[in-house]
Protein backbone atom coordinates (compact mmCIF):
# COMPACT_ATOMS: atom_id res chain seq x y z
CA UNK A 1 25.83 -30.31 -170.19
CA UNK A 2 25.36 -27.63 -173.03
CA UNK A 3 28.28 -25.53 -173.16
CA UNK A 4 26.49 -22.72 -175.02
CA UNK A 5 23.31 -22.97 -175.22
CA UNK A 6 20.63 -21.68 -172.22
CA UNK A 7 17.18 -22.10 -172.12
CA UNK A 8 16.62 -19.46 -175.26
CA UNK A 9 19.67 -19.81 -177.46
CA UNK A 10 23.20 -18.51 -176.62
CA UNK A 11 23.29 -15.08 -174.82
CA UNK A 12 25.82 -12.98 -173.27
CA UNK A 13 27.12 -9.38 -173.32
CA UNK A 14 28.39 -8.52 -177.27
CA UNK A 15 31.80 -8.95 -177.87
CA UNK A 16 32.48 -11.04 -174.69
CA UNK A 17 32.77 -14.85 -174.98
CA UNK A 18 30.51 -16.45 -176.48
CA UNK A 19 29.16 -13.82 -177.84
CA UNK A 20 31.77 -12.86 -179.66
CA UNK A 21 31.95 -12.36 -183.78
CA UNK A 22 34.47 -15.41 -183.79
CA UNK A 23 32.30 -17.75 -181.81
CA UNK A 24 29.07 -16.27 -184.07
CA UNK A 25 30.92 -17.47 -187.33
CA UNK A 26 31.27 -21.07 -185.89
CA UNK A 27 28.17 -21.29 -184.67
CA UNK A 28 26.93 -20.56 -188.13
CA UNK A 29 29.27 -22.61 -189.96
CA UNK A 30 27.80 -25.44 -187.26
CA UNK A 31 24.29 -24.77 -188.01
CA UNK A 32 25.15 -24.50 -191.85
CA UNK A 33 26.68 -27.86 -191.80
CA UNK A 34 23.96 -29.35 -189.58
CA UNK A 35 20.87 -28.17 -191.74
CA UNK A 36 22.52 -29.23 -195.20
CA UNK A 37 20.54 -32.42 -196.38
CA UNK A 38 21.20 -33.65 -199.60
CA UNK A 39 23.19 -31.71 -202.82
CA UNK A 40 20.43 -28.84 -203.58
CA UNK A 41 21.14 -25.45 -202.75
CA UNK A 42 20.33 -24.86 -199.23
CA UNK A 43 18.76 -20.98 -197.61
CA UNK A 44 19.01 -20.13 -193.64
CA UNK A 45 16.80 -17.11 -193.23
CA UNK A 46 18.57 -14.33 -190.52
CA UNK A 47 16.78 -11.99 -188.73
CA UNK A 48 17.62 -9.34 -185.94
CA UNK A 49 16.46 -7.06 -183.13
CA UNK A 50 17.26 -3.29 -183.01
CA UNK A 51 20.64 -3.55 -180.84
CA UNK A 52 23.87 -2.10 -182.07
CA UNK A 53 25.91 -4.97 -181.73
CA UNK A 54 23.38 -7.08 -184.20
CA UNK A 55 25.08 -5.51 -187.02
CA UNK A 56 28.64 -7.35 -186.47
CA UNK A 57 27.18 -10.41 -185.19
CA UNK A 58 24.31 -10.59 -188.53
CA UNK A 59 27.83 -10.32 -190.70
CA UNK A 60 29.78 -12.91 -188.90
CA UNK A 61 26.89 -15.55 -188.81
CA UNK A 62 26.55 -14.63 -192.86
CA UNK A 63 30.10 -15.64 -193.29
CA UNK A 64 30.26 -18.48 -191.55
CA UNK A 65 27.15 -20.01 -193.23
CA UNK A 66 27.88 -18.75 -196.41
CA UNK A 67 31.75 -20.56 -195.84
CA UNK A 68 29.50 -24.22 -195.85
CA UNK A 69 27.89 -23.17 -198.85
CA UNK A 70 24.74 -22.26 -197.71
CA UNK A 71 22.80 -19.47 -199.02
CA UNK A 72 21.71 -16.70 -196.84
CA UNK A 73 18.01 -14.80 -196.73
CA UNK A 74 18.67 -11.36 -194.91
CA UNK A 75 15.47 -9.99 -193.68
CA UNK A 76 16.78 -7.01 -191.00
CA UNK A 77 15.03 -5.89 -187.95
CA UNK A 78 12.07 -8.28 -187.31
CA UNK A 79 10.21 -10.30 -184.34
CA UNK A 80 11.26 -13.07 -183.76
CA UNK A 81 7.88 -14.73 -184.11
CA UNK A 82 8.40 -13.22 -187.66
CA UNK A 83 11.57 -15.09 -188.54
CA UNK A 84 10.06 -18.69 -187.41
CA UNK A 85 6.94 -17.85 -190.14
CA UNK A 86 9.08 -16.61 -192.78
CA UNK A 87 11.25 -19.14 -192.28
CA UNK A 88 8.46 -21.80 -192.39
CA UNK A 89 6.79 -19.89 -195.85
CA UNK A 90 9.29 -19.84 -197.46
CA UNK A 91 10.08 -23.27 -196.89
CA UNK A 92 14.16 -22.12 -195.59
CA UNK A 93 16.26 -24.60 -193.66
CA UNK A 94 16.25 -23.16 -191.04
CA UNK A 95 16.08 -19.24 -189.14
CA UNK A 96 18.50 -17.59 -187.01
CA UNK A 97 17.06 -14.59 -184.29
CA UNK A 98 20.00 -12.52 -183.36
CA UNK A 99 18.50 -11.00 -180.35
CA UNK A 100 18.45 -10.93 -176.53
CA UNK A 101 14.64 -10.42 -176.12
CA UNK A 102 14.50 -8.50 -172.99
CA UNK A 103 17.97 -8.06 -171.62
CA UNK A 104 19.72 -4.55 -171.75
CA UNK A 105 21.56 -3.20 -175.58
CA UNK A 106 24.69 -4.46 -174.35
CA UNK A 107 23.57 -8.18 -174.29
CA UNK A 108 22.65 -10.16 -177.77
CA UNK A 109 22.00 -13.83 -178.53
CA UNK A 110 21.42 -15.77 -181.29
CA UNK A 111 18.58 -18.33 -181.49
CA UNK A 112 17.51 -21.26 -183.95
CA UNK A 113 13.90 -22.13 -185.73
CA UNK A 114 13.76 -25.63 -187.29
CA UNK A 115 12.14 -25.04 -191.03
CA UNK A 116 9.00 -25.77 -189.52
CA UNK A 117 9.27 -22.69 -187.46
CA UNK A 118 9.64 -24.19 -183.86
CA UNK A 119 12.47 -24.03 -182.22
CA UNK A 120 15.45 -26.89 -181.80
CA UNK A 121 15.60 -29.58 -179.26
CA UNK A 122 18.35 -29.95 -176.85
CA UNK A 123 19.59 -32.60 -178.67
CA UNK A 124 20.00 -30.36 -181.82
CA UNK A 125 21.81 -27.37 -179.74
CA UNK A 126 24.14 -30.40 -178.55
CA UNK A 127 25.09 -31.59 -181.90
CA UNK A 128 25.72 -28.03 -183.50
CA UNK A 129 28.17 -27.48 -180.07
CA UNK A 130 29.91 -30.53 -180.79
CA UNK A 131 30.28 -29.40 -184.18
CA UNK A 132 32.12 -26.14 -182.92
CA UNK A 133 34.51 -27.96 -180.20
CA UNK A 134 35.25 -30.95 -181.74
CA UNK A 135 36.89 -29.13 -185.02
CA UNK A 136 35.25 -31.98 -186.93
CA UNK A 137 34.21 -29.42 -189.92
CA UNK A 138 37.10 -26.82 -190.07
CA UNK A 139 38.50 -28.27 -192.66
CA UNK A 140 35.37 -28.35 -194.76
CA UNK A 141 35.68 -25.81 -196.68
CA UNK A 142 33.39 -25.44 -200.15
CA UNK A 143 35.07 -23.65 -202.85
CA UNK A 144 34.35 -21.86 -206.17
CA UNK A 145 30.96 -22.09 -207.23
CA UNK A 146 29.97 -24.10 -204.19
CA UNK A 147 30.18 -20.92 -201.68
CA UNK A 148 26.77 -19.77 -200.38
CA UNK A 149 25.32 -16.75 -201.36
CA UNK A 150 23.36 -13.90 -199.56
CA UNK A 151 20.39 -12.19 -200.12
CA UNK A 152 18.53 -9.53 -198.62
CA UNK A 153 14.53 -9.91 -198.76
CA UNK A 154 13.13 -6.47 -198.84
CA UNK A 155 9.28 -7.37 -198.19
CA UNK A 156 9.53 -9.49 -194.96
CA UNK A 157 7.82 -6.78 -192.72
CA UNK A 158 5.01 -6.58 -195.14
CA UNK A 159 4.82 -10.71 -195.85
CA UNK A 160 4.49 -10.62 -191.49
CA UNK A 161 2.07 -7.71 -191.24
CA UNK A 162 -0.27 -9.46 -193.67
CA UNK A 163 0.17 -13.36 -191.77
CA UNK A 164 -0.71 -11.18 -188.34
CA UNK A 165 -4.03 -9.80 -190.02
CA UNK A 166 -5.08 -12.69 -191.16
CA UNK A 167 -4.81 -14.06 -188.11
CA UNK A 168 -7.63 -11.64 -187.20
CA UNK A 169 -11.34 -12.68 -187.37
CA UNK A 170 -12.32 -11.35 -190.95
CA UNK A 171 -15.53 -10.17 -189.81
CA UNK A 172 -14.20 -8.19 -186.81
CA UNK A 173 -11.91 -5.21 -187.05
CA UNK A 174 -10.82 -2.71 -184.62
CA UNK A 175 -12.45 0.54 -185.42
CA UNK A 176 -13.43 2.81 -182.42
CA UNK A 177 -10.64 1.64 -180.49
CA UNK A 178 -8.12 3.60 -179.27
CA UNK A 179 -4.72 1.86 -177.87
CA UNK A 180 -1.69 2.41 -176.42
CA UNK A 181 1.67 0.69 -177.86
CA UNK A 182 4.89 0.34 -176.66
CA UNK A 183 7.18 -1.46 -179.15
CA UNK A 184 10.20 -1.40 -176.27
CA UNK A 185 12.24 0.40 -179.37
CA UNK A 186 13.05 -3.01 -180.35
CA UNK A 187 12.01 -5.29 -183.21
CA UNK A 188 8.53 -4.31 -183.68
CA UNK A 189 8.53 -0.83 -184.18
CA UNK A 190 7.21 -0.58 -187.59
CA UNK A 191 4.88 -4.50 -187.72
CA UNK A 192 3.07 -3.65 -184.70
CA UNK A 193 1.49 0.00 -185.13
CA UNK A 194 1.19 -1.60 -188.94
CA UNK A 195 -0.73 -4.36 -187.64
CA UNK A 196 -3.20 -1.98 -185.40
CA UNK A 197 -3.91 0.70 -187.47
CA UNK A 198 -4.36 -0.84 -190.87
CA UNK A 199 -7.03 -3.15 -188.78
CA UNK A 200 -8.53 0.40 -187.96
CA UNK A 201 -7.46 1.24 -184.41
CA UNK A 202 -6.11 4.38 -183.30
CA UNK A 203 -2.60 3.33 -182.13
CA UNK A 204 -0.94 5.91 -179.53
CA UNK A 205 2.67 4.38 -179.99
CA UNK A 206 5.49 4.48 -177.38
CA UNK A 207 8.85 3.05 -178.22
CA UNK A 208 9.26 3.42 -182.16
CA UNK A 209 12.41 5.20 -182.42
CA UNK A 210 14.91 2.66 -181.75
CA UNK A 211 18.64 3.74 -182.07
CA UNK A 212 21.19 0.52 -181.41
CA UNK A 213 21.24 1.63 -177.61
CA UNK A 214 17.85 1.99 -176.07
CA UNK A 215 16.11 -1.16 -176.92
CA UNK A 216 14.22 -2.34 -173.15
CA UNK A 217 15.27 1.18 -172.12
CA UNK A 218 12.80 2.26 -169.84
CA UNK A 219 10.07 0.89 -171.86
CA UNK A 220 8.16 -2.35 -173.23
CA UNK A 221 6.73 -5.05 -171.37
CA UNK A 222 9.49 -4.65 -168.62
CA UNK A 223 7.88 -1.13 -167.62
CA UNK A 224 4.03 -1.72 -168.12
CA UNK A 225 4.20 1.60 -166.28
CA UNK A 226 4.72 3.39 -169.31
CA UNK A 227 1.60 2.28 -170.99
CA UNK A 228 -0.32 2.66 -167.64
CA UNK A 229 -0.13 6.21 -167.19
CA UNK A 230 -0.54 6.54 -171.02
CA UNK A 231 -3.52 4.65 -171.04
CA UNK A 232 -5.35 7.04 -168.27
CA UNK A 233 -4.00 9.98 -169.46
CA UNK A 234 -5.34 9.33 -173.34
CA UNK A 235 -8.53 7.26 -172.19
CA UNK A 236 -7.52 4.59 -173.98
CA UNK A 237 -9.21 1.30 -174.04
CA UNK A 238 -6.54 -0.69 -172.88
CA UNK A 239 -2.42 -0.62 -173.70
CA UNK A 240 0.18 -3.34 -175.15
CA UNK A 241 3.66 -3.77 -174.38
CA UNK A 242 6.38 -5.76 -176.41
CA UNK A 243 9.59 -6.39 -175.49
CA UNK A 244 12.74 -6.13 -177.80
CA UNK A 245 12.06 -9.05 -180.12
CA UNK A 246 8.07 -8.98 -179.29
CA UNK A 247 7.43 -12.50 -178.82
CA UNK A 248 6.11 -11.74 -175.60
CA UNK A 249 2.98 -8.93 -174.63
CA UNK A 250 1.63 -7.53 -171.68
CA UNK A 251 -1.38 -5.53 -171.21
CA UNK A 252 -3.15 -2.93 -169.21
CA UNK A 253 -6.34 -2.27 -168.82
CA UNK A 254 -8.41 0.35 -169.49
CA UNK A 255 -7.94 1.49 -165.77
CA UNK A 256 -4.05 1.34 -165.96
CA UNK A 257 -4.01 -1.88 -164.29
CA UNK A 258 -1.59 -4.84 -165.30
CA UNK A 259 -3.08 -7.70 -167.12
CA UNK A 260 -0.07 -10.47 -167.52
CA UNK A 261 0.09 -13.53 -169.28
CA UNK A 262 -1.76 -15.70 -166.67
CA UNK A 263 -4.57 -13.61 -166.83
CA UNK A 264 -4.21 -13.30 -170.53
CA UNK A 265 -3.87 -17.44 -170.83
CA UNK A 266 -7.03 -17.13 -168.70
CA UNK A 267 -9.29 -15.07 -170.73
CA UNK A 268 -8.58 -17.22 -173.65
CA UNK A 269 -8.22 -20.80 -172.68
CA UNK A 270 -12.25 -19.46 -170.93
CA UNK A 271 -13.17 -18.50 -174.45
CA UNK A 272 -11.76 -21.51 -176.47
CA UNK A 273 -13.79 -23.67 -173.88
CA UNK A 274 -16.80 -22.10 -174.25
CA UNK A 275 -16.03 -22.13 -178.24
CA UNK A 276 -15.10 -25.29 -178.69
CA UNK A 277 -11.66 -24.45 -179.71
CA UNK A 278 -9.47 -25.51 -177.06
CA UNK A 279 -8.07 -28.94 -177.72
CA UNK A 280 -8.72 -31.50 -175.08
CA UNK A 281 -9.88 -28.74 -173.04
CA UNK A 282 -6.36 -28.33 -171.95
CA UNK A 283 -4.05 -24.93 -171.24
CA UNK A 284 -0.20 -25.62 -171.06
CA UNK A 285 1.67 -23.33 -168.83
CA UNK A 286 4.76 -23.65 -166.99
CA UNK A 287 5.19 -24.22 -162.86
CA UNK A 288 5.93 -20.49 -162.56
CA UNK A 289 1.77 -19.74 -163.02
CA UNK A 290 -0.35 -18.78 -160.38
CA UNK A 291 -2.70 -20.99 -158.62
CA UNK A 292 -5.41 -18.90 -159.36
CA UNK A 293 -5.14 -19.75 -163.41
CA UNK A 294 -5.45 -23.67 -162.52
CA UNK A 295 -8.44 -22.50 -160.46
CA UNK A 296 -10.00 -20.16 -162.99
CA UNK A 297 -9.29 -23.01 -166.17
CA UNK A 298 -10.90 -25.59 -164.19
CA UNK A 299 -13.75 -23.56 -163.00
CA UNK A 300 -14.60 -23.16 -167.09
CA UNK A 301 -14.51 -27.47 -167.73
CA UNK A 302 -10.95 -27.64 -168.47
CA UNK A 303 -7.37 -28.02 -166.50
CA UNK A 304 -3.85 -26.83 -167.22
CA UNK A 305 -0.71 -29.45 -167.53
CA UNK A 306 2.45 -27.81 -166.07
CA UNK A 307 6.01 -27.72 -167.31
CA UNK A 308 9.48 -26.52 -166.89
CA UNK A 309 9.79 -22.82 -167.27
CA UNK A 310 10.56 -22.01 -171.09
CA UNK A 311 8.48 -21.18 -173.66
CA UNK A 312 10.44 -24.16 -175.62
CA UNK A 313 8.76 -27.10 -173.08
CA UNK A 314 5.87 -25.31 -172.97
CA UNK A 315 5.70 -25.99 -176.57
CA UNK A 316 7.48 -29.76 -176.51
CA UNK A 317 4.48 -30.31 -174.30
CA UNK A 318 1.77 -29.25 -176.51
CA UNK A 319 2.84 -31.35 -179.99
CA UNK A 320 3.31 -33.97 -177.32
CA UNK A 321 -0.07 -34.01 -175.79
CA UNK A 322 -1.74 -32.13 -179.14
CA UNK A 323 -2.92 -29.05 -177.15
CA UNK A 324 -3.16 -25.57 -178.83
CA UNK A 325 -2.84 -23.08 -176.47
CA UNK A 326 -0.01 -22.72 -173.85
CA UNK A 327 2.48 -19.90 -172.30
CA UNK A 328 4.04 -18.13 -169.70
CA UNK A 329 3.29 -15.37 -166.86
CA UNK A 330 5.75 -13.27 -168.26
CA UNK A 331 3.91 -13.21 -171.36
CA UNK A 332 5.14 -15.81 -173.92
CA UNK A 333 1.82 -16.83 -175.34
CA UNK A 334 1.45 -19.57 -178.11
CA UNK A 335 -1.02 -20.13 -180.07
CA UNK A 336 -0.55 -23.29 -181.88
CA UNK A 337 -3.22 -22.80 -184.57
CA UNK A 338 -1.46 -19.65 -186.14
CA UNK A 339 2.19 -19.84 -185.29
CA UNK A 340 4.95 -21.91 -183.69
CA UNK A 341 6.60 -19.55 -181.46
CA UNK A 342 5.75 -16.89 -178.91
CA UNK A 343 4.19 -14.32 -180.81
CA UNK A 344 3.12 -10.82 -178.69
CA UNK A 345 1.60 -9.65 -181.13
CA UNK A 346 -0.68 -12.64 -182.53
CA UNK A 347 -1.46 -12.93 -178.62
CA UNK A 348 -2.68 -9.16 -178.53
CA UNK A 349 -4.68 -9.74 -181.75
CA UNK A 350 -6.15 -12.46 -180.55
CA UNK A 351 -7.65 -10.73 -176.84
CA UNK A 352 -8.74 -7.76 -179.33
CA UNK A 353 -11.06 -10.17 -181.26
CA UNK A 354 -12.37 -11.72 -177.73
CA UNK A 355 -13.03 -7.88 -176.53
CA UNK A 356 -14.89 -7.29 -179.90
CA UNK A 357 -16.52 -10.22 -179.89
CA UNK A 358 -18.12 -10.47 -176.48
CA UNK A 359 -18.25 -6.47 -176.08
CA UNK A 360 -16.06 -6.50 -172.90
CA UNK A 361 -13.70 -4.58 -171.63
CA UNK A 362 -10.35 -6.11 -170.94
CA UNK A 363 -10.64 -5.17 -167.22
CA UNK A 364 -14.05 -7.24 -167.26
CA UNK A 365 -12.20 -9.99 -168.97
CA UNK A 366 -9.45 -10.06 -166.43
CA UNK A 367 -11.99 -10.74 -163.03
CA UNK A 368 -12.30 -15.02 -164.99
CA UNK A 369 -9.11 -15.28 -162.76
CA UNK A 370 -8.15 -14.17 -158.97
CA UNK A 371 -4.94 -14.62 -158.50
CA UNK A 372 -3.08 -15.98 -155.57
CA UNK A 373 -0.63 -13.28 -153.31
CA UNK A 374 2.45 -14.72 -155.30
CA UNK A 375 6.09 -12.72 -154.37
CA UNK A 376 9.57 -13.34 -156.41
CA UNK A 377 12.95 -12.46 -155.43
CA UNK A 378 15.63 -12.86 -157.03
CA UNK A 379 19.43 -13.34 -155.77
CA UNK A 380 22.64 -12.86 -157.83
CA UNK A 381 24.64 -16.04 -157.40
CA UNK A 382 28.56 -16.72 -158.01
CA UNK A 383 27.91 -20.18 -158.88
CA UNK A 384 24.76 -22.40 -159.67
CA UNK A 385 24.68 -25.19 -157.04
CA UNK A 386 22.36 -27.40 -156.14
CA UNK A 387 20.39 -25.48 -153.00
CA UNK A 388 19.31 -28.31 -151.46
CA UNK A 389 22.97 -29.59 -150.57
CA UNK A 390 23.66 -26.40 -148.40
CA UNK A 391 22.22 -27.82 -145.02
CA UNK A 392 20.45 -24.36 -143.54
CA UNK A 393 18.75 -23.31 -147.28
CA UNK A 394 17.57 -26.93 -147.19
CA UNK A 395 16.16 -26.72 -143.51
CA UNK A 396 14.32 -23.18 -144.15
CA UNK A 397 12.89 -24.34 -147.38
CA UNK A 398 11.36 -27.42 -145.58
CA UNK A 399 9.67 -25.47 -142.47
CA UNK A 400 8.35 -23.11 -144.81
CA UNK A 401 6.61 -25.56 -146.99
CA UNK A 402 5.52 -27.61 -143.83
CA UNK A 403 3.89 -24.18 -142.65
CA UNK A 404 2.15 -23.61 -146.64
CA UNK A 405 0.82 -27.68 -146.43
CA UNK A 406 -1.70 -27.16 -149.72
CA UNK A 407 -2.28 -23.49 -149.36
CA UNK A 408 0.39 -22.52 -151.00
CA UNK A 409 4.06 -23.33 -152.98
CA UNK A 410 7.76 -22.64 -153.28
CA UNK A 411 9.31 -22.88 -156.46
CA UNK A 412 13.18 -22.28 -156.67
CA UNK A 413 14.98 -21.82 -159.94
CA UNK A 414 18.03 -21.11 -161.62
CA UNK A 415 17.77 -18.34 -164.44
CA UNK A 416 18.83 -19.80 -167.58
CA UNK A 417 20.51 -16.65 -168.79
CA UNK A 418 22.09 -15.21 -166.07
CA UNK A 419 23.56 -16.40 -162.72
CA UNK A 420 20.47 -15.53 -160.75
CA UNK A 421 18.19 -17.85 -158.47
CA UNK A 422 14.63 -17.36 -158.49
CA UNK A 423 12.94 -17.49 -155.02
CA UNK A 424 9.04 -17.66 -155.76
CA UNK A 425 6.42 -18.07 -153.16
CA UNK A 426 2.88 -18.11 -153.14
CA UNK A 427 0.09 -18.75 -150.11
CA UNK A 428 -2.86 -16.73 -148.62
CA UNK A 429 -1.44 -13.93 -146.94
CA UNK A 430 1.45 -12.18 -148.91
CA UNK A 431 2.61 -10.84 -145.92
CA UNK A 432 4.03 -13.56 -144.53
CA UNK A 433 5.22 -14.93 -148.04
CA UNK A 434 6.91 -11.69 -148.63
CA UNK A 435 8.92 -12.23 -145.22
CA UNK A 436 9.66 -15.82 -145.91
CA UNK A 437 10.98 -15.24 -149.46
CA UNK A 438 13.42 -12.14 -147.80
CA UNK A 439 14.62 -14.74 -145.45
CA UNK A 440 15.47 -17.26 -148.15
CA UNK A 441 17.16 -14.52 -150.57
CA UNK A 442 19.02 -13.50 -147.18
CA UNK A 443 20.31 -16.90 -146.23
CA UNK A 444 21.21 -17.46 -149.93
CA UNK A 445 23.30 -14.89 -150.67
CA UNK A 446 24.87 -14.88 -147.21
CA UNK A 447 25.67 -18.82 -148.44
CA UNK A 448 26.06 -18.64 -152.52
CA UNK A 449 25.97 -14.64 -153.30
CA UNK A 450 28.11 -13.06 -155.78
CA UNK A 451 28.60 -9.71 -157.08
């Protein structure tokens, strides 16, 4: 059992264990330790999100590195997706995301990329914890000349605004087109209208003025709301919203409505079929997709393999099996041809060249997939037991899926960041799902809830 780690990295309200500037420092003296291989001088590229607390966390993850005698490559406020490819170009050790994607300012993380820009196995995350509770490196401690240095590289932003374009068709560009973007005042605030407009759109943007406390605030992907009503009102042809670190995207389209990653994985894994593009024919998402994608995918020659929720197994599965394409509902899209990671916007450059190409609108785009009535509810747990060893959560579960049979599902999941069960159901008539998932959520937290 990881003692740190979650599904995305360690994450927790700043300045509370673990995410405290004492725990940060061994985690990167850990890491520091762990990447080393062989006597050459060794770089670990660190990159952040907009929050306030990134600040004292980036300086205590410096000075623990630095304390192995690794080298650090500061780039400041940038994606995520951004760190794993600048950390792969410039052929670094290894990358470190200080950032808790979505969650509120208060929260922050930090998060590993391999050199080779994907991120680390559990087996990795285990070893670097060891590391940092068995005290087997605090008394390493390089001296003199062999201290690690740091250094600040000033043209990261423009080195990931130029991989994004190129990631473009070159024959295409984006001229005419007026769109909405919300950045979520979080790490993409200056790539992402970069990206847009120097491809020749007309970029109404939302969410560029980030100031340490209103990252998520209101905005990004968590409040496609903002971009819908900005959309209609501006007549835009469709709007994109990031979230804090912008590896994910959602869209609207040109009607306001909410275009999310299945439909998104839709519309291109159609494409790629019909291209030729989409290796073994085969879309990876995770067990949290609607029915209606598997339906839609299989419709166009092809089928979808299914994994754990976590844009890391969604892309264990795909160097496993060799796909190319994979993500998540929420909007973690990877595109194994251009990046390693979950990049929002590669993902939105990537429906932009499909809209160009074919001379759709995204809302004609969106009808390749209906989606099944799906409902989610979530209940705030005081501890994560097993639900199936409570006796009347167990029955209700069963008579529920007895009444589904194959026209619909319950999945039931633990959030990997915060103590939270996910109740999902989907079926025919969301209706009744809606009623059955209340009466699940009831019985749980009447059973497990906490405040």
């Amino acid at each position: 059992m990881k003692k740190l780690f979650g599904t995305d990295g360690v994450r927790g309200v700043a300045n509370v264990y673990p995410m405290t500037t004492e725990m940060a420092m061994q985690i990167g003296r850990a890491a520091a330790y762990l990447f080393k291989n062989g006597n050459r001088r060794h770089r670990i590229v660190i990159g952040k999100d907009t929050r306030l607390s990134c600040y004292m966390l980036e300086n205590a993850l410096v000075a623990g590195i630095c304390s192995m005698g690794v080298d650090v490559l500061v780039v400041g406020p940038l994606p995520t997706p951004g760190i794993a490819n600048i950390t792969s170009s410039m052929r670094a050790d290894a990358g470190v995301v200080i950032s808790a994607s979505h969650n509120p300012f208060q929260d922050n993380g930090i998060k590993f990329f391999s050199r080779d820009g994907f991120k680390l196995p559990d087996e990795m995350e285990l070893k670097i914890e060891d590391l940092i509770f068995s005290k087997k490196i605090d008394s390493l401690r390089p001296i003199a000349t062999e201290v690690g240095k740091a250094y600040r590289i000033d043209d990261a932003a423009g080195r990931y605004v130029v991989f994004l374009k190129n990631s473009f068709p070159k024959e295409l560009d984006l001229s005419g087109m007026k769109i909405v973007l919300d950045c979520a005042n979080g790490a993409a605030y200056k790539v992402a209208p970069a990206v847009l407009s120097e491809l020749g759109a007309e970029v109404i943007p939302f969410g560029v003025k980030p100031n340490g406390t209103n990252i998520n605030a209101g905005c990004g992907s968590l409040h496609p709301e903002v971009i819908s009503e900005a959309v209609k009102e501006h007549r835009a042809d469709l709007g994109i919203a990031l979230d804090g670190d912008a590896d994910r995207v959602i869209f609207v389209d040109e009607f306001g409505n909410e275009v999310d990653g299945d439909h998104i994985m839709a519309i291109c894994a159609t494409d790629m079929i019909k291209q030729k593009k989409l290796r073994k024919n085969t879309l990876v998402a995770t067990v949290m997709s609607n029915m209606g994608l598997d339906i839609a995918v299989k419709r166009a020659g092809g089928k979808v393999v299914k994994t754990a929720v976590g844009d890391r197994y969604v892309v264990e599965e795909m160097q496993k099996g060799g796909y190319n394409l994979g993500g998540e509902q929420s909007g973690h899209l990877l595109f194994l041809d251009h990046n390693t990671t979950g990049d929002g916007m590669l993902s939105a450059l990537q429906v932009l060249a499909i809209m160009r190409r074919t001379g759709r609108t995204l809302s004609e785009l969106a009808e390749v997939m209906i989606p099944l009535p799906q409902v989610l509810v979530n209940v705030r747990v005081a501890e994560k037991l097993d639900i199936m060893t409570i006796p009347e959560v167990a029955s209700l579960i069963r008579s529920i899926e007895e009444k589904l049979q194959d026209e619909g599902r319950i999945l039931i999941r633990y959030s990997g960041t915060e103590p939270l069960l996910r109740i999902m159901l989907e079926g025919q008539d969301k209706y009744q799902i809606t009623g059955w998932a209340k009466d699940i959520a009831d019985l749980v937290e009447k059973k497990m809830g906490g405040k």
